[in-house]
PDB file of N, CA and C in Angstrom:
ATOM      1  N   UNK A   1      -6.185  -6.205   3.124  1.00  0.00           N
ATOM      2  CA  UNK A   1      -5.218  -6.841   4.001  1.00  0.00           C
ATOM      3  C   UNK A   1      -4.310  -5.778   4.619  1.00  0.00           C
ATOM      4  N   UNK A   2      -3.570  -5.924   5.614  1.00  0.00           N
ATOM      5  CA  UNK A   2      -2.319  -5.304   6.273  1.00  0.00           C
ATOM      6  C   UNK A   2      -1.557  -4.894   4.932  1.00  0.00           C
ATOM      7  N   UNK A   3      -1.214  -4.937   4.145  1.00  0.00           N
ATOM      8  CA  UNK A   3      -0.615  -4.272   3.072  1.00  0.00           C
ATOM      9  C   UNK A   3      -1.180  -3.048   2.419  1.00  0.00           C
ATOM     10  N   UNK A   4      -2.612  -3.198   2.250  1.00  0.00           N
ATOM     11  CA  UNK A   4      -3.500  -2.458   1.498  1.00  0.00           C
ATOM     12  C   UNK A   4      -3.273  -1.078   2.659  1.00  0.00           C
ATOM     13  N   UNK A   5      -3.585  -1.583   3.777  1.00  0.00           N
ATOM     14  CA  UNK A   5      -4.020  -0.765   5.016  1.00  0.00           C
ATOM     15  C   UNK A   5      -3.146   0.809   5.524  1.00  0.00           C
ATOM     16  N   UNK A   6      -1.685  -0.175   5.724  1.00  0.00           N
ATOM     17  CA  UNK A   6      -0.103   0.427   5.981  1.00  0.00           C
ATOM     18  C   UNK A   6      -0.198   1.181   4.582  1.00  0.00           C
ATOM     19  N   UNK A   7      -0.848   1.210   3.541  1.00  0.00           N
ATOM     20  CA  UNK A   7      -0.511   2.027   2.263  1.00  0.00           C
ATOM     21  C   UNK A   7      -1.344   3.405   2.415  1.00  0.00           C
ATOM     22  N   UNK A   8      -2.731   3.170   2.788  1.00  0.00           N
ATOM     23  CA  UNK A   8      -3.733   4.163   2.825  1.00  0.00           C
ATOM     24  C   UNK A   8      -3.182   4.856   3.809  1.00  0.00           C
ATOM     25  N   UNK A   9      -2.713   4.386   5.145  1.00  0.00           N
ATOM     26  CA  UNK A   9      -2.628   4.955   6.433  1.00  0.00           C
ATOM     27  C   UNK A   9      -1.196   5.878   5.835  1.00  0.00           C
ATOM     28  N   UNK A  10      -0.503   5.372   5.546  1.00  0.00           N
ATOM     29  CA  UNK A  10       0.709   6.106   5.558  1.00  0.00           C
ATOM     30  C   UNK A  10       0.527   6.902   4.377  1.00  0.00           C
ATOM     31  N   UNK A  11      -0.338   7.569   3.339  1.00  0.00           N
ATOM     32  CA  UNK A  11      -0.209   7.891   2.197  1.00  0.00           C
ATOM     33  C   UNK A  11      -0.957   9.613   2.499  1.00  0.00           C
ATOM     34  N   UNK A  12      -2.220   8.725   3.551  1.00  0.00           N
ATOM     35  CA  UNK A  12      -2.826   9.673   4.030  1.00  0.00           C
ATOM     36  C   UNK A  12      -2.028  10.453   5.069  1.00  0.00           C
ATOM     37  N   UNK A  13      -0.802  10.395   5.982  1.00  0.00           N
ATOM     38  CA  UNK A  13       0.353  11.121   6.713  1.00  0.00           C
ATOM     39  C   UNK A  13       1.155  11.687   5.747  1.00  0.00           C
ATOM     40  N   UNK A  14       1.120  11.699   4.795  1.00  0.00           N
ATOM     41  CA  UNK A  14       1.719  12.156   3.547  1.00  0.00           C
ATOM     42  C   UNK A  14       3.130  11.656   2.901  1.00  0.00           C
ATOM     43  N   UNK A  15       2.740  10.314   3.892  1.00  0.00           N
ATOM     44  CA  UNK A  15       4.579   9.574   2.997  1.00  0.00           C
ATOM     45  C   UNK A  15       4.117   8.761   1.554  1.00  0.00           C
ATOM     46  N   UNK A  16       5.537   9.607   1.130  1.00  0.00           N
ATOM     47  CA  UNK A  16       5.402   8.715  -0.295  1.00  0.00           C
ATOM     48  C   UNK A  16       5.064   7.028  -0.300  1.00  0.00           C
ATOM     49  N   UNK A  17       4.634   6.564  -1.152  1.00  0.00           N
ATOM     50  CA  UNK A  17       4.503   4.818  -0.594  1.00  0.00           C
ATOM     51  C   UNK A  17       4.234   4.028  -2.031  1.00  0.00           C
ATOM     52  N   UNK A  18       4.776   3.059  -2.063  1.00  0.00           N
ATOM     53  CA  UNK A  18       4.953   1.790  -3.105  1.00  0.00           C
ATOM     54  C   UNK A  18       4.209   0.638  -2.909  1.00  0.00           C
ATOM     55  N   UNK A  19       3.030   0.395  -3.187  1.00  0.00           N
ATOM     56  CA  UNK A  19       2.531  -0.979  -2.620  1.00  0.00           C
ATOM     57  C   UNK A  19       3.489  -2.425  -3.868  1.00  0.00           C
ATOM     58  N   UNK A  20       3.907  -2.752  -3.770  1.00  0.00           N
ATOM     59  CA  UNK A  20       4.841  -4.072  -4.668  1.00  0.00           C
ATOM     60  C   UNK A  20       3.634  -5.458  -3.976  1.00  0.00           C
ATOM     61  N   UNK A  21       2.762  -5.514  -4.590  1.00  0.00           N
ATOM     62  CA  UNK A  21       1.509  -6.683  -4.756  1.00  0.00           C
ATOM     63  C   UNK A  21       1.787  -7.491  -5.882  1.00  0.00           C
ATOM     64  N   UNK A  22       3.364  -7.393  -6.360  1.00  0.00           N
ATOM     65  CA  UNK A  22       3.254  -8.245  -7.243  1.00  0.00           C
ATOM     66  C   UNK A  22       3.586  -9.784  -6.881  1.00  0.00           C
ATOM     67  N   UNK A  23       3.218 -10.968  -7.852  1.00  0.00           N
ATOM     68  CA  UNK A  23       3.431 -12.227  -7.640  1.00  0.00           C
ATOM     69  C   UNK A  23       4.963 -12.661  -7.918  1.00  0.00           C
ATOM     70  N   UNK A  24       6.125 -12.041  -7.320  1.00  0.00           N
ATOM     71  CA  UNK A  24       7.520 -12.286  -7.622  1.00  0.00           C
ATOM     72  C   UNK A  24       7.905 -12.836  -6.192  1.00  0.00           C
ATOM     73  N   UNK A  25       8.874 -13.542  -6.619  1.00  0.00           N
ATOM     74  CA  UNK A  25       9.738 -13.881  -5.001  1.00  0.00           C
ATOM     75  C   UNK A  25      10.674 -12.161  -4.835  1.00  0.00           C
ATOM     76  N   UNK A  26      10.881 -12.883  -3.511  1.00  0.00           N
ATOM     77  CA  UNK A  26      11.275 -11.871  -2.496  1.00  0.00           C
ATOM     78  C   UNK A  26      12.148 -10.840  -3.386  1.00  0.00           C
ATOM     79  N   UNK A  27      13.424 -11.389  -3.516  1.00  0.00           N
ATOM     80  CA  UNK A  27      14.644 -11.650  -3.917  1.00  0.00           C
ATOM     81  C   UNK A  27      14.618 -10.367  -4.680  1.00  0.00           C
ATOM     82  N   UNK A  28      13.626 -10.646  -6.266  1.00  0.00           N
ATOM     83  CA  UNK A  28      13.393  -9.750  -7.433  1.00  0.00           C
ATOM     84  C   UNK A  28      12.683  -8.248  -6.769  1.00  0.00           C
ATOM     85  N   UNK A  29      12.175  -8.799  -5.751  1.00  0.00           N
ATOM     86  CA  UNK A  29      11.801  -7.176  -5.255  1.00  0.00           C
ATOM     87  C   UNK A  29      12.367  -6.431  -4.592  1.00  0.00           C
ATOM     88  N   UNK A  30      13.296  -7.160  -3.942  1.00  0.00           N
ATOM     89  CA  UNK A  30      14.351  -6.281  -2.633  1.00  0.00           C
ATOM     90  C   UNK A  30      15.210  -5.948  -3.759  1.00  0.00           C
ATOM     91  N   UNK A  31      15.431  -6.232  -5.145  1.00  0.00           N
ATOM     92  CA  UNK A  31      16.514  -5.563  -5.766  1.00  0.00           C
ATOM     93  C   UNK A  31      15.810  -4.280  -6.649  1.00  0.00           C
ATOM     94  N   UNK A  32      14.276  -4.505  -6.717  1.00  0.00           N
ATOM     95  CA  UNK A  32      14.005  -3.492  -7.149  1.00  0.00           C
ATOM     96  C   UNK A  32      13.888  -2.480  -6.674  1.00  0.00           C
ATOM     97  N   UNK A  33      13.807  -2.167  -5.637  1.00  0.00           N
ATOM     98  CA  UNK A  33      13.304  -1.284  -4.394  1.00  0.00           C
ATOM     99  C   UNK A  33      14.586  -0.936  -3.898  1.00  0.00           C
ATOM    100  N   UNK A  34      16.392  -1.409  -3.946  1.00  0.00           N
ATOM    101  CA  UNK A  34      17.595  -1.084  -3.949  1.00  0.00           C
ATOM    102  C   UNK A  34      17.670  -0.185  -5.482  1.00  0.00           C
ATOM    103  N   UNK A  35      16.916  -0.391  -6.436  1.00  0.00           N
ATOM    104  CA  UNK A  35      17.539   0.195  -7.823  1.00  0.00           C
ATOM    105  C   UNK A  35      16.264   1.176  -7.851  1.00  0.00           C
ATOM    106  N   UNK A  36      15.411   1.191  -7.149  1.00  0.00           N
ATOM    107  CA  UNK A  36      14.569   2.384  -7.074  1.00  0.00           C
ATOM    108  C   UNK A  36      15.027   3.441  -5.774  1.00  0.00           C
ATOM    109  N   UNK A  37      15.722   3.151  -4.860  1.00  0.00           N
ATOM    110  CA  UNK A  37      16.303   4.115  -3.938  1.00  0.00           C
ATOM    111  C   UNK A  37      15.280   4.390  -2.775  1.00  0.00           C
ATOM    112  N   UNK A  38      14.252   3.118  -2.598  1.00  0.00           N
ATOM    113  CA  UNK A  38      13.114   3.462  -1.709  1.00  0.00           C
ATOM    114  C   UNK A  38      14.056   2.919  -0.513  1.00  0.00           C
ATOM    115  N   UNK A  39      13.943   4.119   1.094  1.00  0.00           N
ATOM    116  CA  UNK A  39      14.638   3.718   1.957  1.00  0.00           C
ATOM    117  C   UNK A  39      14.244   2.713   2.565  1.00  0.00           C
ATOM    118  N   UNK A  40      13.007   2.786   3.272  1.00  0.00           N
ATOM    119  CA  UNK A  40      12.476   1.741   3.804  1.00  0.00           C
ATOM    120  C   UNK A  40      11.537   0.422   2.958  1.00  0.00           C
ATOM    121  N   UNK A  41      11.662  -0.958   3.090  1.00  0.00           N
ATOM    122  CA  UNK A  41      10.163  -1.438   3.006  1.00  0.00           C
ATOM    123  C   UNK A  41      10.176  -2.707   3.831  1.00  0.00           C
ATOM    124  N   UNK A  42       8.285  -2.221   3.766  1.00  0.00           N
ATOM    125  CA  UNK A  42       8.127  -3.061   4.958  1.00  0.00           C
ATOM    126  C   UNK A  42       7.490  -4.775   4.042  1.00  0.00           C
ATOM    127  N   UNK A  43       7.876  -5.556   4.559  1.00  0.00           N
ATOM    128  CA  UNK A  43       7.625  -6.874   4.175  1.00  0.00           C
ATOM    129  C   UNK A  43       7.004  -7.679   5.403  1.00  0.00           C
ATOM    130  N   UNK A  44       5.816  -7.679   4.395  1.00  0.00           N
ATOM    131  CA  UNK A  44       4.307  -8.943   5.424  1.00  0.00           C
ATOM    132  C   UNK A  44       4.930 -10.281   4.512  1.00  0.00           C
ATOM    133  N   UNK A  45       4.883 -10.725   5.476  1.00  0.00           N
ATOM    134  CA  UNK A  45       5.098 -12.415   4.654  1.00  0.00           C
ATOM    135  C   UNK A  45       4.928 -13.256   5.636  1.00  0.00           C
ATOM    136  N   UNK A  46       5.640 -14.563   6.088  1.00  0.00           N
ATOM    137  CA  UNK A  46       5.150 -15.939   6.271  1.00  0.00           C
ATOM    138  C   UNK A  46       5.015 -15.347   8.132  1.00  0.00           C
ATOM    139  N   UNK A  47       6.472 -14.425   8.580  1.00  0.00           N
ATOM    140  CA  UNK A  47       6.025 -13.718   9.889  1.00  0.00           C
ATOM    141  C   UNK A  47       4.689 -13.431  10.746  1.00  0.00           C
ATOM    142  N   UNK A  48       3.604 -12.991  10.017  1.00  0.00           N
ATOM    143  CA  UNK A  48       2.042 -12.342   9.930  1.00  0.00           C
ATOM    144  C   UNK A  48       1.737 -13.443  10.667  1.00  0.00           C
ATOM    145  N   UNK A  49       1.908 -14.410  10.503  1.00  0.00           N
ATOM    146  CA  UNK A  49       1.081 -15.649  11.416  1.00  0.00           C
ATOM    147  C   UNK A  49       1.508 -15.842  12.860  1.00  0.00           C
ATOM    148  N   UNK A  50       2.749 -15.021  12.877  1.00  0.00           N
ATOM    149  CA  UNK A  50       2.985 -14.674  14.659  1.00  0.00           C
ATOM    150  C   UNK A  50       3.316 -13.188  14.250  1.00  0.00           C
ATOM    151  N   UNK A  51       2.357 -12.207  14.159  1.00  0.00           N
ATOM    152  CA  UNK A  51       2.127 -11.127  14.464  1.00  0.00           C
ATOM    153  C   UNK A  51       3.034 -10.172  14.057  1.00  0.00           C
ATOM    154  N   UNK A  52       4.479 -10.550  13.274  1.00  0.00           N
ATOM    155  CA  UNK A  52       5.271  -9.583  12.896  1.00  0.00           C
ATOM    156  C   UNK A  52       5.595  -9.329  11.387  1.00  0.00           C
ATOM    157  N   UNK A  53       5.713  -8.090  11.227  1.00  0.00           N
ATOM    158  CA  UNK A  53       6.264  -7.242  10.314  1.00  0.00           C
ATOM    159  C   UNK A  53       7.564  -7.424  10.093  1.00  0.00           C
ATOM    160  N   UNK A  54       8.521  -7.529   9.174  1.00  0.00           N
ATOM    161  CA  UNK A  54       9.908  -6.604   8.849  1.00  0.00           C
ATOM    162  C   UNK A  54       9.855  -5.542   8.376  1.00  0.00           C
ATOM    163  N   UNK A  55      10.588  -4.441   8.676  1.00  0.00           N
ATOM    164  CA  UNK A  55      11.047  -3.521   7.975  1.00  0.00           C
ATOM    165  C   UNK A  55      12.542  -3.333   7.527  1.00  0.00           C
ATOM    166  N   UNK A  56      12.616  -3.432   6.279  1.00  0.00           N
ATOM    167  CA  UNK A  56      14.348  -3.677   5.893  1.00  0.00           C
ATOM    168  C   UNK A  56      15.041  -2.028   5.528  1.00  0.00           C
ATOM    169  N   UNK A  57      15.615  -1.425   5.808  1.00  0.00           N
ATOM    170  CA  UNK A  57      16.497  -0.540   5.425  1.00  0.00           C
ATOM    171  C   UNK A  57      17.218  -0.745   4.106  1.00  0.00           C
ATOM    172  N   UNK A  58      17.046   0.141   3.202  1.00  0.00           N
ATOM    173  CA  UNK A  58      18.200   0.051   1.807  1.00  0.00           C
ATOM    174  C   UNK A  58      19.025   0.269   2.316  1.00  0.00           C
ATOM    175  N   UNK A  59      19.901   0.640   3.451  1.00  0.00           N
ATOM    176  CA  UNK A  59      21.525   1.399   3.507  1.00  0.00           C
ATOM    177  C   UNK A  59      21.682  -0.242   4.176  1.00  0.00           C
ATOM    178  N   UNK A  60      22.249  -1.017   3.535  1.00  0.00           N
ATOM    179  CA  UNK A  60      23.353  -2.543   4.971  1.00  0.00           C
ATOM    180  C   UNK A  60      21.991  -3.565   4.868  1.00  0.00           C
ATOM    181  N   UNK A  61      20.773  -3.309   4.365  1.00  0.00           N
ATOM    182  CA  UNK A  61      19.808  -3.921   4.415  1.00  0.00           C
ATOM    183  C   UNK A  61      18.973  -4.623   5.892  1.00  0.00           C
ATOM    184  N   UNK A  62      19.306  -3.730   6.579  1.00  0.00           N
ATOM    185  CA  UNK A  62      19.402  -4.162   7.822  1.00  0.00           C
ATOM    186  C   UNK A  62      17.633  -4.448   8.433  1.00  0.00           C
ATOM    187  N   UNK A  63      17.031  -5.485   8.942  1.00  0.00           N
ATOM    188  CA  UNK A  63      16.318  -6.066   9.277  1.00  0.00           C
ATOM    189  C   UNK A  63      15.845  -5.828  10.719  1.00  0.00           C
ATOM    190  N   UNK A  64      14.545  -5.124  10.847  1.00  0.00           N
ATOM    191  CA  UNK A  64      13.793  -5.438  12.296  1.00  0.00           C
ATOM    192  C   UNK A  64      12.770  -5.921  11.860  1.00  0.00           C
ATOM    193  N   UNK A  65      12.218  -6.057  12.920  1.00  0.00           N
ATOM    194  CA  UNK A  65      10.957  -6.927  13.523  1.00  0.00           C
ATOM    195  C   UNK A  65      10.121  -6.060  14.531  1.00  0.00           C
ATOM    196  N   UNK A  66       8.874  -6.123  13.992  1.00  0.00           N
ATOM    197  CA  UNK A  66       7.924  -5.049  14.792  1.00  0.00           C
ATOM    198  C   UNK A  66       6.489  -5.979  14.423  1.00  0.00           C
ATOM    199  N   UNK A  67       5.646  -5.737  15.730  1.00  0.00           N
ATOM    200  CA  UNK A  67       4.205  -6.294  15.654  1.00  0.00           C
ATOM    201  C   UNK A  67       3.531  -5.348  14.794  1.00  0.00           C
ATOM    202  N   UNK A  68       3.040  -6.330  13.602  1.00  0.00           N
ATOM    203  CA  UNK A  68       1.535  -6.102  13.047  1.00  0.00           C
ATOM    204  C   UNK A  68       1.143  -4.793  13.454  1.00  0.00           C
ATOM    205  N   UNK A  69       0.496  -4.893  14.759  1.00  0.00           N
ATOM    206  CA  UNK A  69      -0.468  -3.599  15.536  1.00  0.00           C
ATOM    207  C   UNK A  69       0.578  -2.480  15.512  1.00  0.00           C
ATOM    208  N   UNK A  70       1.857  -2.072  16.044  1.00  0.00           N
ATOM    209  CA  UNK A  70       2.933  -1.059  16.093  1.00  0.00           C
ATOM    210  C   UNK A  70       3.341  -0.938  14.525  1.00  0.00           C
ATOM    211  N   UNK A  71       3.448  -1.614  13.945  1.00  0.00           N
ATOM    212  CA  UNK A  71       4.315  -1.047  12.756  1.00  0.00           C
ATOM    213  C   UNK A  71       4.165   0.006  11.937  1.00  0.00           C
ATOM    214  N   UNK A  72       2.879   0.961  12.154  1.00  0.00           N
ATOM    215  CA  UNK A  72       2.760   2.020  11.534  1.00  0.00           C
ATOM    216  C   UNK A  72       3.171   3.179  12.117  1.00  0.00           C
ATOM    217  N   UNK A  73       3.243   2.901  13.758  1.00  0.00           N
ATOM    218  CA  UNK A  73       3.877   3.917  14.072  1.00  0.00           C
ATOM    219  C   UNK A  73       5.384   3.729  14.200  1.00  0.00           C
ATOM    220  N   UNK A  74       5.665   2.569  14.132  1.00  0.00           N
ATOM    221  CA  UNK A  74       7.081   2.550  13.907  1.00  0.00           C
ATOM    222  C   UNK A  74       7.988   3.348  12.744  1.00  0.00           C
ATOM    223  N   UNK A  75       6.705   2.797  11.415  1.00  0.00           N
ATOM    224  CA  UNK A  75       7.142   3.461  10.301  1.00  0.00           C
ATOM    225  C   UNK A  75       7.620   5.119  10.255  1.00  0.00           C
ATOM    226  N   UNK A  76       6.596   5.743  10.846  1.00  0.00           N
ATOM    227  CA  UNK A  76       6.070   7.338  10.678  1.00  0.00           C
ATOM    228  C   UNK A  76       7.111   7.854  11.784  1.00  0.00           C
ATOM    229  N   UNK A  77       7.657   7.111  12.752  1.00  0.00           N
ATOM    230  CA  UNK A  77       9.112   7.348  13.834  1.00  0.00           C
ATOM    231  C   UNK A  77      10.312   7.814  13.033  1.00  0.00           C
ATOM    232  N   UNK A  78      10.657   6.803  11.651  1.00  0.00           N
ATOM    233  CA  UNK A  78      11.757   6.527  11.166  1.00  0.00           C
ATOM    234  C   UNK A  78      11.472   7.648   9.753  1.00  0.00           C
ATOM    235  N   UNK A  79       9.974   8.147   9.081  1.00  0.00           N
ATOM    236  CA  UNK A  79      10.300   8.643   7.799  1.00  0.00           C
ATOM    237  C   UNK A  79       9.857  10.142   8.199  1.00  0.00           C
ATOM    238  N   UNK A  80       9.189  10.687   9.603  1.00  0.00           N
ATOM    239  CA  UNK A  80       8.929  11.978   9.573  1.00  0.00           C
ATOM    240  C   UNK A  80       9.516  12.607  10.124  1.00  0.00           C
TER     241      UNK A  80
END
């Protein structure tokens, strides 16, 4: 899936990367990923069915929106 994908692609550019495939609500993971100090993550969820991505910022938690197809280079804009 788009999760698996954004992991290989970006791992292979040499960014560090976290796949979180676990079965938890949201909630428990955005606090783990604040108490792990990861800056960015990107969250596929109910969005995917109209074509968008979030990417949330740890600093204010601040929220965009980027298509599916762009979001990897969006990513590699913001971590290289």
């Amino acid at each position: 899936a788009l999760g698996e994908k954004l992991y290989t692609e970006l791992k292979a550019k040499g960014v560090d990367v976290l796949l979180d495939d676990r079965k938890e609500r949201f909630g428990p993971k955005i606090k783990d990923f604040e108490l792990l100090g990861i800056p960015y993550a990107v969250v596929i969820g109910k969005k995917l069915v109209d074509g968008l991505v979030e990417v949330v910022t740890r600093r204010g938690l601040e929220k965009e929106e980027f298509s599916s197809e762009n979001v990897l280079d969006s990513i590699l804009k913001k971590v290289l």
